[in-house]
C-alpha atoms as a PDB file:
ATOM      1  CA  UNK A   1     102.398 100.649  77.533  1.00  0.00           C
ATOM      2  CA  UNK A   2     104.019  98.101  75.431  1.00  0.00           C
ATOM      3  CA  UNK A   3     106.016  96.773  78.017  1.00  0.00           C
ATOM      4  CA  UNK A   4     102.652  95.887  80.120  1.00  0.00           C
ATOM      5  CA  UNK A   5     101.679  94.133  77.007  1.00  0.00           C
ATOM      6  CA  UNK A   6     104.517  92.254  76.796  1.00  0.00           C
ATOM      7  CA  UNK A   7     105.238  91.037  80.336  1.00  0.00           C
ATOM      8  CA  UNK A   8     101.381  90.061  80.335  1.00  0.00           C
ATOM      9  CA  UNK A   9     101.904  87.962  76.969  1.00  0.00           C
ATOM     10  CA  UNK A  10     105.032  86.252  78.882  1.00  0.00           C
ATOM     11  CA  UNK A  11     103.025  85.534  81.811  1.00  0.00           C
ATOM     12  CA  UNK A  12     100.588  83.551  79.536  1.00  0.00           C
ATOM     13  CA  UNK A  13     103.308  81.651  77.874  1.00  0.00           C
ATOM     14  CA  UNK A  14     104.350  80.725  81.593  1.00  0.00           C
ATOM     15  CA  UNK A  15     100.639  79.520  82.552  1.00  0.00           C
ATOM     16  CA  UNK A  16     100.392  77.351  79.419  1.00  0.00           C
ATOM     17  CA  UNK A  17     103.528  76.015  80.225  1.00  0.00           C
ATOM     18  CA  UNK A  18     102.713  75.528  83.768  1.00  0.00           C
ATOM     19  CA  UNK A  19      99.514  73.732  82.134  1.00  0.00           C
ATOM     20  CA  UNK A  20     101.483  71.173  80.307  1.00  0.00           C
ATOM     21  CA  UNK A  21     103.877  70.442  82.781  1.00  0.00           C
ATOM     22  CA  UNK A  22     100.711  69.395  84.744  1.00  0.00           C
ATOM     23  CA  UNK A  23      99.607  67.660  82.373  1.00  0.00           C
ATOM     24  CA  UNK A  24     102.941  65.606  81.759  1.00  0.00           C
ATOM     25  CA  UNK A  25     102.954  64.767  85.647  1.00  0.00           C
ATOM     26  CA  UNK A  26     106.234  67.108  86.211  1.00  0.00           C
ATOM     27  CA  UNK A  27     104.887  69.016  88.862  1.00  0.00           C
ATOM     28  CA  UNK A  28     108.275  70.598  90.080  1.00  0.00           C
ATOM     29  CA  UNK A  29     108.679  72.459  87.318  1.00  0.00           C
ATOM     30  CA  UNK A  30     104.860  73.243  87.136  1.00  0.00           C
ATOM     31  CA  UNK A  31     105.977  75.144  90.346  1.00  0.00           C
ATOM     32  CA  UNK A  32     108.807  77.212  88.781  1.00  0.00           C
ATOM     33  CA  UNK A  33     106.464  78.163  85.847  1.00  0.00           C
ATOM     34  CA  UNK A  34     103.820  78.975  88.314  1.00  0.00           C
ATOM     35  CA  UNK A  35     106.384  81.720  90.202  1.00  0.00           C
ATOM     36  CA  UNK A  36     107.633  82.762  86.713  1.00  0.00           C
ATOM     37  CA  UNK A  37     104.508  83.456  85.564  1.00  0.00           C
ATOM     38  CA  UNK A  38     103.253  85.248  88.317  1.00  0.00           C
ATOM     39  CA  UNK A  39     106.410  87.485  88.661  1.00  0.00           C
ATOM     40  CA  UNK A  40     105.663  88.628  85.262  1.00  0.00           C
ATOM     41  CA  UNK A  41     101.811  89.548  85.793  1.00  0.00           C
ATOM     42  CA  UNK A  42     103.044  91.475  89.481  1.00  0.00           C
ATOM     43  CA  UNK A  43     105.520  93.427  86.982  1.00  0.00           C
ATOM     44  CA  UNK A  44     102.744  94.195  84.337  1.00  0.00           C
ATOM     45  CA  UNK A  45     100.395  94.872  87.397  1.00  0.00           C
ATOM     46  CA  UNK A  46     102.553  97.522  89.023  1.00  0.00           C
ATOM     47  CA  UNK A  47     103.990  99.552  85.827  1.00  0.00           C
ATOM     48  CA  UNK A  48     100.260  99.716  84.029  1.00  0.00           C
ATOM     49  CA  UNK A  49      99.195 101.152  87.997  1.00  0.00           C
ATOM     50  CA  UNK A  50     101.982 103.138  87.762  1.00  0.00           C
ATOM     51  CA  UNK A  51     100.878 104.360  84.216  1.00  0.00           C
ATOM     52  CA  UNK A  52      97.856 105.154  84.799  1.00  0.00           C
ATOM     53  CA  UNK A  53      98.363 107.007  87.697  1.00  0.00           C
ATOM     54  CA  UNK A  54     100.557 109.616  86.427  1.00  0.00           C
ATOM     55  CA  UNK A  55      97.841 110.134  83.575  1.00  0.00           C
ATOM     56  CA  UNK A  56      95.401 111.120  86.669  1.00  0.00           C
END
């Protein structure tokens, strides 16, 4: 379970980042941070499903 912690707590630090590069005007790299961030919420996603369905 502390894996789905921690790819969830990476994810964040890729949205806040994605949040200042907004906010900088760097919008490239806003995209890269956005596709970061969201691969590491799919891979907290899918092993906390995966957790909890063996515990079913």
């Amino acid at each position: 379970m502390r894996h789905v912690y921690i790819r969830g707590i990476m994810g964040l630090i890729w949205v806040a980042a994605t949040i200042v590069s907004v906010m900088s005007g760097n919008f490239m790299m806003a995209v890269l941070y956005v596709i970061l961030g969201g691969a590491f919420f799919f891979s907290a996603y899918k092993t906390w499903k995966k957790d909890n369905k063996g515990g079913r």
